[in-house]
Protein backbone atom coordinates (compact mmCIF):
# COMPACT_ATOMS: atom_id res chain seq x y z
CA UNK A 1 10.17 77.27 -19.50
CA UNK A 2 13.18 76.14 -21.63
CA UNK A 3 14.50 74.01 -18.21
CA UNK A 4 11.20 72.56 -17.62
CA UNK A 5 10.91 70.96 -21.99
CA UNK A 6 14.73 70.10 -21.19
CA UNK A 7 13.81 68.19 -18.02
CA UNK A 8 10.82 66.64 -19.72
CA UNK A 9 13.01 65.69 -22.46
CA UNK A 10 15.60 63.88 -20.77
CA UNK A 11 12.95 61.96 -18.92
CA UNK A 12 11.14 60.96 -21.86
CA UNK A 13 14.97 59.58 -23.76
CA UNK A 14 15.79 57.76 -20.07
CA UNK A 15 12.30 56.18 -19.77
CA UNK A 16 11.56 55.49 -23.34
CA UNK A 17 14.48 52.50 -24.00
CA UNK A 18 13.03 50.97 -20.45
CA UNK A 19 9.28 51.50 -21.57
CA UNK A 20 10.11 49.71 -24.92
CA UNK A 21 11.90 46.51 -23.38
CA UNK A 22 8.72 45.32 -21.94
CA UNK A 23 5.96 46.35 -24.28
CA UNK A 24 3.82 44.19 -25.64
CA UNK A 25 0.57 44.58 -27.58
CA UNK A 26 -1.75 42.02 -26.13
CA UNK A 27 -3.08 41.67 -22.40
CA UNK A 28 -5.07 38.47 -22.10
CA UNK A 29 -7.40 40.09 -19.63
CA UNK A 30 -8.09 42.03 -22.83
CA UNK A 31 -8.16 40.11 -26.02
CA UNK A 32 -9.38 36.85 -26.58
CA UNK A 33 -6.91 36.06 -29.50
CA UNK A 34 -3.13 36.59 -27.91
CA UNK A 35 -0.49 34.29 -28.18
CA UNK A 36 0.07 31.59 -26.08
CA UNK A 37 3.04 31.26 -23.72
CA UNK A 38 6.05 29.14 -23.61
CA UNK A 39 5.75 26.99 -21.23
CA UNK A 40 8.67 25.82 -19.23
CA UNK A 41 7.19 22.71 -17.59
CA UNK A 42 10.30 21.26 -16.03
CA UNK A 43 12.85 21.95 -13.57
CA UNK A 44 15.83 23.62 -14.65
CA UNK A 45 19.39 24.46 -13.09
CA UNK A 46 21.00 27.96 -14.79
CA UNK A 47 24.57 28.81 -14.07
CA UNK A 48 24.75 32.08 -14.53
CA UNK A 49 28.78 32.34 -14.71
CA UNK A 50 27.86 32.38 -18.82
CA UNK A 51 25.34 33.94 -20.95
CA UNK A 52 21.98 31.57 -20.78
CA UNK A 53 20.01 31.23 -23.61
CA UNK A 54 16.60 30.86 -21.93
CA UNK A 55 16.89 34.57 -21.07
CA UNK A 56 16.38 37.70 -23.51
CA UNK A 57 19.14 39.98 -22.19
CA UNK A 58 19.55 43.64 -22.41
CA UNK A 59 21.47 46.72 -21.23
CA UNK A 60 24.59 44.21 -21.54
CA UNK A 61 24.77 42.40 -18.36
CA UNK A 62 28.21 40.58 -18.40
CA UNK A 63 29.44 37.14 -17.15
CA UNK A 64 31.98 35.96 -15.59
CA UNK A 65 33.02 33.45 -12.43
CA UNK A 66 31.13 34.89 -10.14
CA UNK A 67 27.93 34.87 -12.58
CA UNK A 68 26.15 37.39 -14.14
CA UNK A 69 26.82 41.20 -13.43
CA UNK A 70 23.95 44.06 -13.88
CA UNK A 71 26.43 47.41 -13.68
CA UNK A 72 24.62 50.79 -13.41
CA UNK A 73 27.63 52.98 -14.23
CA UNK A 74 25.72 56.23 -15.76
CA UNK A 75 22.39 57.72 -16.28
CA UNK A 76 20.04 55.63 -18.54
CA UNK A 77 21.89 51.91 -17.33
CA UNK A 78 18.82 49.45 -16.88
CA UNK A 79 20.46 45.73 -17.40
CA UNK A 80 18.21 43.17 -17.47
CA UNK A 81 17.19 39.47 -18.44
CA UNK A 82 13.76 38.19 -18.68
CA UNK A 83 12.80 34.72 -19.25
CA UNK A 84 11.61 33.47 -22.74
CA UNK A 85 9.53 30.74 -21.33
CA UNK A 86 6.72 30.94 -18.15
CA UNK A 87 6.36 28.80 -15.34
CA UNK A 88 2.06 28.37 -14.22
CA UNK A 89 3.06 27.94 -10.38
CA UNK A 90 6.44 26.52 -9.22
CA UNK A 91 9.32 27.36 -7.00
CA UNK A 92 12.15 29.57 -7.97
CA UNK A 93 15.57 29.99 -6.01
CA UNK A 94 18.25 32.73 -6.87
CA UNK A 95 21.67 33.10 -5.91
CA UNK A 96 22.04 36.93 -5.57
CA UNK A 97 24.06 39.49 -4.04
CA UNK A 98 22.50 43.21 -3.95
CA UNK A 99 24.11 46.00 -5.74
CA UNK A 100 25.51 48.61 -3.03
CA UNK A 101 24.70 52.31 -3.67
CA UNK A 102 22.10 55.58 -3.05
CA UNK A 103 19.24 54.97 -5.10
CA UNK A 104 20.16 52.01 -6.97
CA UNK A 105 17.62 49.12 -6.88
CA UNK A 106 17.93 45.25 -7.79
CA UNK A 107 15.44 43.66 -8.60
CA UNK A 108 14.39 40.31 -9.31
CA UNK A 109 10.29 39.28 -9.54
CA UNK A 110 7.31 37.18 -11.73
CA UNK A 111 5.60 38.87 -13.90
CA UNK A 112 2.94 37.87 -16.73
CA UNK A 113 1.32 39.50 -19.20
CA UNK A 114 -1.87 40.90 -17.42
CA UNK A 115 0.32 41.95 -15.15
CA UNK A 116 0.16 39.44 -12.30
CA UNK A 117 3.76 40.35 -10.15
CA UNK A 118 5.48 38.81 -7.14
CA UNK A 119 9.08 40.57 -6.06
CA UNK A 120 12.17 40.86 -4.37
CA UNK A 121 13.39 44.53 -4.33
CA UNK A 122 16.78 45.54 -2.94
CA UNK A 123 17.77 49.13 -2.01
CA UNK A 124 21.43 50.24 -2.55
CA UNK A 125 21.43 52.10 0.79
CA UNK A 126 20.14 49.84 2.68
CA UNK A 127 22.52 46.55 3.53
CA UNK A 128 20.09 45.10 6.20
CA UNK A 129 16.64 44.52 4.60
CA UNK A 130 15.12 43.26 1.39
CA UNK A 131 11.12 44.34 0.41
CA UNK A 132 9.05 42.07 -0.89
CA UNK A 133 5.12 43.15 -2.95
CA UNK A 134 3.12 41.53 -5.19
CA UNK A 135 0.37 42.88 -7.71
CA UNK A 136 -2.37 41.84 -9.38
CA UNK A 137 -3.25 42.94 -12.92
CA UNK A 138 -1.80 45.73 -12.40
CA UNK A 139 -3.75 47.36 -10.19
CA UNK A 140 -2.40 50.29 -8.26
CA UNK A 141 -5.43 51.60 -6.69
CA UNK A 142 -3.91 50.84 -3.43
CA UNK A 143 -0.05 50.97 -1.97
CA UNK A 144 -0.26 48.36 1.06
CA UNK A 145 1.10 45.45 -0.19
CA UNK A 146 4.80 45.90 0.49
CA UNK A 147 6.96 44.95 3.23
CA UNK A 148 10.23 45.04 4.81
CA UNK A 149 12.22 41.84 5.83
CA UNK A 150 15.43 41.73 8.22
CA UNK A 151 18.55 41.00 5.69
CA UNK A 152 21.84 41.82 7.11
CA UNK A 153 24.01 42.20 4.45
CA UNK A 154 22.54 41.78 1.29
CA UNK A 155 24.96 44.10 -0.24
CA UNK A 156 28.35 42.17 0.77
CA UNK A 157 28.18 38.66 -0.60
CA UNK A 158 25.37 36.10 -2.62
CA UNK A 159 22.24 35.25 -0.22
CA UNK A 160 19.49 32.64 -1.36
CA UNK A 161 15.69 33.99 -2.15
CA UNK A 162 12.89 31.44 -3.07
CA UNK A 163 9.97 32.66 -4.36
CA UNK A 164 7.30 29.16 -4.00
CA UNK A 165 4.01 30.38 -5.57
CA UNK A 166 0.79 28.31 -5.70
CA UNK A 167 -3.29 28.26 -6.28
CA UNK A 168 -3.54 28.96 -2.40
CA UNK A 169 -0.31 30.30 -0.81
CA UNK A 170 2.42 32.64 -2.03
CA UNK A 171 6.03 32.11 0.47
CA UNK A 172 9.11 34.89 0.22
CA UNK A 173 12.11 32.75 1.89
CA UNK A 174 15.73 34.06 2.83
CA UNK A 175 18.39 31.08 2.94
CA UNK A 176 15.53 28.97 3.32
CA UNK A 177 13.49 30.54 6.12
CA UNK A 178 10.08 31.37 5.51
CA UNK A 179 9.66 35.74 5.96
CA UNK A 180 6.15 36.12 4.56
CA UNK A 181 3.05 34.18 3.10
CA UNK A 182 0.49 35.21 1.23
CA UNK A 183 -3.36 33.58 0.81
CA UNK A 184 -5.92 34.59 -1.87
CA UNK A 185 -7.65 35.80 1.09
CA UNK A 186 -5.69 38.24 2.38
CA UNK A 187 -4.89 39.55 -1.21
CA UNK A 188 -7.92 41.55 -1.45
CA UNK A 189 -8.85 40.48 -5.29
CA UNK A 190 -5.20 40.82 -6.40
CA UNK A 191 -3.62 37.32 -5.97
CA UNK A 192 -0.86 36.25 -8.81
CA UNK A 193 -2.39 33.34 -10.71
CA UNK A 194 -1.72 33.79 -14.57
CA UNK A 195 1.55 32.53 -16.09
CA UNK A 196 4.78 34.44 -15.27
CA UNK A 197 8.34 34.98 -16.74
CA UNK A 198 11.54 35.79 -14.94
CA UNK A 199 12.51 39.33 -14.79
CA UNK A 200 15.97 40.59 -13.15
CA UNK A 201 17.53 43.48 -13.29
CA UNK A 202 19.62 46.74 -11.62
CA UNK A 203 18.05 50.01 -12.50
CA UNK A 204 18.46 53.57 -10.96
CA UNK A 205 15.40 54.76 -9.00
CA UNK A 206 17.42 57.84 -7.41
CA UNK A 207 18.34 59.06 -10.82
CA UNK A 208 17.49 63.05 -10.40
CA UNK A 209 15.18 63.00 -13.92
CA UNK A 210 12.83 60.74 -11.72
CA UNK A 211 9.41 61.62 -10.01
CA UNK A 212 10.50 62.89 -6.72
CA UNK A 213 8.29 59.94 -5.38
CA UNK A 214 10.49 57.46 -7.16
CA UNK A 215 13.57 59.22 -5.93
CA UNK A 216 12.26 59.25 -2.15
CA UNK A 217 11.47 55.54 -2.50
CA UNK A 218 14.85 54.47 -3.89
CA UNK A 219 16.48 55.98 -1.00
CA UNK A 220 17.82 59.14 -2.40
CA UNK A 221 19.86 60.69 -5.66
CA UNK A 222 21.92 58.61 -7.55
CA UNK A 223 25.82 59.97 -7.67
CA UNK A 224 27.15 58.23 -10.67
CA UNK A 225 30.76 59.54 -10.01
CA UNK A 226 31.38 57.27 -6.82
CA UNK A 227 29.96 53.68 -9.16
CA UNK A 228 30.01 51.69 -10.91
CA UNK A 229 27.23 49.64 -8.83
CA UNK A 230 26.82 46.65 -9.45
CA UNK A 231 24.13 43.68 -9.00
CA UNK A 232 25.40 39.98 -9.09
CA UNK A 233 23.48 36.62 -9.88
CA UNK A 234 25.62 33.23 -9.39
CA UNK A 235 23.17 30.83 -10.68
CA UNK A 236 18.87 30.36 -10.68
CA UNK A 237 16.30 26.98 -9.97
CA UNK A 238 13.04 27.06 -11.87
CA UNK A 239 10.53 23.94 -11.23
CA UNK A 240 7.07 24.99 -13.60
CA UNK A 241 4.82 23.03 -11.15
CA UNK A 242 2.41 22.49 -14.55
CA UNK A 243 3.84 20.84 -17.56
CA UNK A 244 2.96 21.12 -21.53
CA UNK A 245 4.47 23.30 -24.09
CA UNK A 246 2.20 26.07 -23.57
CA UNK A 247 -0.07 28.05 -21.77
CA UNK A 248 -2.70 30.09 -23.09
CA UNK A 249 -5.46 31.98 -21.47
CA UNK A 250 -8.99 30.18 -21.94
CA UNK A 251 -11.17 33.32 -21.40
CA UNK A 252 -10.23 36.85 -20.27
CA UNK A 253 -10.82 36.50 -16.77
CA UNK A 254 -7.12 36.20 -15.61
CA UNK A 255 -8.36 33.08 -12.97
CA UNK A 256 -5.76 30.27 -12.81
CA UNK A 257 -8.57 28.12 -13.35
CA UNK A 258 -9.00 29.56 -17.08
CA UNK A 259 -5.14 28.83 -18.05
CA UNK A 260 -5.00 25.59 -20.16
CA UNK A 261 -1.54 23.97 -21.06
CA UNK A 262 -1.18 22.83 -24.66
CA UNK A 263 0.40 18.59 -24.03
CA UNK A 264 0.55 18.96 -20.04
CA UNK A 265 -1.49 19.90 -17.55
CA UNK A 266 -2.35 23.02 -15.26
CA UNK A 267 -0.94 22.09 -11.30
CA UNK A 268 -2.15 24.23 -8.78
CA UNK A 269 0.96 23.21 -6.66
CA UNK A 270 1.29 21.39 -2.88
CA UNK A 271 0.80 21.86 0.32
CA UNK A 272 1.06 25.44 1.89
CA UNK A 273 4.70 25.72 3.38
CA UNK A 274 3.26 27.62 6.18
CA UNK A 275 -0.31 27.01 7.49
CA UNK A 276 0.19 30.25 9.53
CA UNK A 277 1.58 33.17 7.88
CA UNK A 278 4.45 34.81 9.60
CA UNK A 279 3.89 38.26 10.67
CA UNK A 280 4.97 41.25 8.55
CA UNK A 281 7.66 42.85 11.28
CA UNK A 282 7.86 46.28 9.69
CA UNK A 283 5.66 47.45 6.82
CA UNK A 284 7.41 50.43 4.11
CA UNK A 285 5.99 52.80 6.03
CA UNK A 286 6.61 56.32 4.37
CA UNK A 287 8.01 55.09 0.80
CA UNK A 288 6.40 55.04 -2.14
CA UNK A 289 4.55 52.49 -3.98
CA UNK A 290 4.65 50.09 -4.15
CA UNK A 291 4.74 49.87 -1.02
CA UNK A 292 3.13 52.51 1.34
CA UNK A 293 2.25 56.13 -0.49
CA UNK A 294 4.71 58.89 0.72
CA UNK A 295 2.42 60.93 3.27
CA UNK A 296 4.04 64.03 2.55
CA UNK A 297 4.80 64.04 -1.34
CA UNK A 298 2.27 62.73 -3.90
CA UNK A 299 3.86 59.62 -5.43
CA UNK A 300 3.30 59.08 -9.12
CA UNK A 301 4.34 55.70 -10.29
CA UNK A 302 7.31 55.37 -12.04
CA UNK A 303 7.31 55.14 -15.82
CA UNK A 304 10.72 53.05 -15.91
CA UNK A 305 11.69 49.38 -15.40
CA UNK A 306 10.48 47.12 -13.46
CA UNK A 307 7.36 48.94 -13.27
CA UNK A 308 4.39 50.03 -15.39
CA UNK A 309 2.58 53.57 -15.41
CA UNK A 310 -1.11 53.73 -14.28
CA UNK A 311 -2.43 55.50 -17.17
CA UNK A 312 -1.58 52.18 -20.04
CA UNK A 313 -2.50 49.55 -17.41
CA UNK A 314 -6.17 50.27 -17.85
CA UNK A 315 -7.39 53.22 -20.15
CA UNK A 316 -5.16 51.61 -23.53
CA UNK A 317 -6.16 48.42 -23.66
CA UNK A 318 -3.94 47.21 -26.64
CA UNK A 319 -0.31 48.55 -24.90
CA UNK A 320 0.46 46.70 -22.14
CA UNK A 321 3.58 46.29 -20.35
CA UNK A 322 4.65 41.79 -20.65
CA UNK A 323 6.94 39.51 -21.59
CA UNK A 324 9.39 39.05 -24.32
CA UNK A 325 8.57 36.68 -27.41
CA UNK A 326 8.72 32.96 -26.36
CA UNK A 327 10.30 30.27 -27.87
CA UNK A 328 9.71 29.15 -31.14
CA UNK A 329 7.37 26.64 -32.00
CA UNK A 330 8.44 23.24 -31.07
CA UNK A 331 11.61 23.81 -29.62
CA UNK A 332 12.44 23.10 -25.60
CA UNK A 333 14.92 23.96 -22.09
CA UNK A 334 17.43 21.54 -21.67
CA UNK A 335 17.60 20.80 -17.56
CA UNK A 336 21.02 23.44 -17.56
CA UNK A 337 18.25 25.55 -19.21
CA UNK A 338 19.79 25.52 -22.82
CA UNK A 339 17.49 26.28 -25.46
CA UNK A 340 17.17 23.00 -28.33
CA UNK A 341 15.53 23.23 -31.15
CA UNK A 342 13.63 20.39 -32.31
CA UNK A 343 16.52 18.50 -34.15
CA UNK A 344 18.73 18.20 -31.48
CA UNK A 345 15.57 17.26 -28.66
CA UNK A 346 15.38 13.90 -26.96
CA UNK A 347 13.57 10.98 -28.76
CA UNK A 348 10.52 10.31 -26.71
CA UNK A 349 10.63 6.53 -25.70
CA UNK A 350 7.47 5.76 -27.61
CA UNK A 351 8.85 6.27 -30.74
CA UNK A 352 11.49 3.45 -30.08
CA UNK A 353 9.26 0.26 -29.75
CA UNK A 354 10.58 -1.99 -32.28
CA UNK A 355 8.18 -2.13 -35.61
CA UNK A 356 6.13 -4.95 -36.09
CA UNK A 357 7.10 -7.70 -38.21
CA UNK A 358 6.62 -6.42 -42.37
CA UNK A 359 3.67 -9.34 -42.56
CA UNK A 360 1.94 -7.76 -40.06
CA UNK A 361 2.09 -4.11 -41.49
CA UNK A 362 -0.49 -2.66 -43.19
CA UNK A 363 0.26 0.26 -45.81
């Protein structure tokens, strides 16, 4: 009895830090009066070889000339960034180089705050594929959405995903070839359409105070003693296909159609890049969600980053698992993605026309 509370104990100090990060008390889908988002509603270029102040960082990712560095070096290591504005469709392209190791997992995905996801999901043992999954509001009532994409080497140097997300086609690239699309269609009621921030982070699914699910999925225990490990980002493209300052939800049915932009306006995005979806090659047969349920060992889903556990995604409808605070009010993202605040921004070009002549002026 005494090993079982200690087990449940350390589980509850390693989840709780990773459970906090993302928390959030208002889910659109929910309440009619949350905040609205910051919008991004530009294109920006972030090198990542310093700290950039468009992202909330924790867990102490560090920076240097080869970017940004998420290190999982003992139990309870979760660095992460997330965005602290939201794109409402767009491309995004990362520069990013897996972290090697049993059970580690990099991760780098969309998210909003009903819960709308898109990801890329790297497994430390495994150097020659990448997974990619998407959700919808959370749901979890079903594990088939995940699947496995040829990527030799993922581990051993930087590789280029893109991530190009409209109204009516989601593409996963790898150095710029197209691996999987995505139609509302085919999504079965759980297409991505609300507005998302950036997420990216190294966690440890194989950590042994995990579900054995989560363990299974990640590829196996976690041995501390032969890391660090380590998951690199050299530098990130955003282009918000809407513009404004921000978006807010117009009614709580989570539709694209209901997200208004506050100075810009809502763009549902081009053309599809693929009229005809590539086939899935290999689906994640026997793992875990979220991908496809483990046929041999019930699969609970994990209460620890990137991920949110099934019981708050319905049943407590004021916790929800979103997005950091935005920016404040008024201030912008420079193109490098710097953060200004209103003193410094550009002056629009209206406001220098020359004055009219002092005759003419009326006061």
């Amino acid at each position: 009895m005494l090993r079982t509370l200690r087990a449940v104990a350390a589980c509850a100090l390693l989840s709780a830090p990773a459970l906090a990060q993302t928390y959030t008390n208002c889910n659109p889908t929910e309440s009619s009066s949350c905040p609205p988002d910051s919008a991004l509603g530009k294109t920006v270029n972030i090198d990542f070889t310093s700290a950039s102040d468009s992202f909330t960082a924790e867990g102490n990712p560090t920076y240097g000339s080869d970017g940004a560095s998420f290190t999982v070096a003992k139990q309870g290591d979760s660095p992460k960034i997330t965005s602290k504005w939201y794109l409402m469709f767009g491309q995004v392209d990362i520069e990013l180089q897996a972290a090697a190791g049993q059970g580690i997992v990099s991760s780098f995905f969309l998210q909003s705050d009903c819960l709308d996801e898109i990801d890329w999901e790297w497994l430390g043992g495994d150097n020659g594929q990448v997974q990619s999954n998407y959700f919808g509001k959370g749901n979890t009532a079903t594990h088939d959405r995940g699947a496995f994409h040829a990527n030799p080497g993922n581990h051993d140097g930087f590789q280029k995903y893109t991530i190009i997300w409209t109204s009516e086609q989601i593409a996963w690239q790898i150095n710029g070839q197209t691996v999987r699309t995505l139609i509302p269609d085919n999504a079965k009621g759980q297409y991505p359409q609300t507005p998302m921030a950036i997420k990216i982070g190294a966690w440890a699914g194989g950590d042994p105070n995990n579900e054995q699910g989560t363990i299974d999925w990640a590829g196996g225990l976690t041995d501390y003693s032969k890391g660090p490990y380590t998951m690199k980002v050299k530098n990130l493209k955003v282009q918000d296909y809407s513009t404004g300052t921000t978006y807010t939800y117009g009614d709580t049915s989570g539709t694209w159609q209901s997200i208004k932009s506050n100075g810009g306006t809502v763009n549902s995005g081009g053309t599809p890049v693929k009229e005809d979806a590539p086939s899935i090659t290999s689906a994640a047969v026997g793992a875990p969600l979220p991908f496809t349920p483990h046929t041999t060992s019930p699969y609970t889903r994990p209460s620890v980053y990137p991920w949110v556990p099934d019981t708050t995604v319905v049943t407590v409808p004021t916790t929800t698992y979103g997005n950091y605070p935005g920016l404040p009010s008024g201030w912008s993202v420079s193109d490098s993605g710097k953060v200004i605040p209103p003193s410094q921004a550009p002056v629009s070009k209206h406001l220098l026309l020359p004055l009219p002549p002092l005759s003419t002026r009326s006061y």
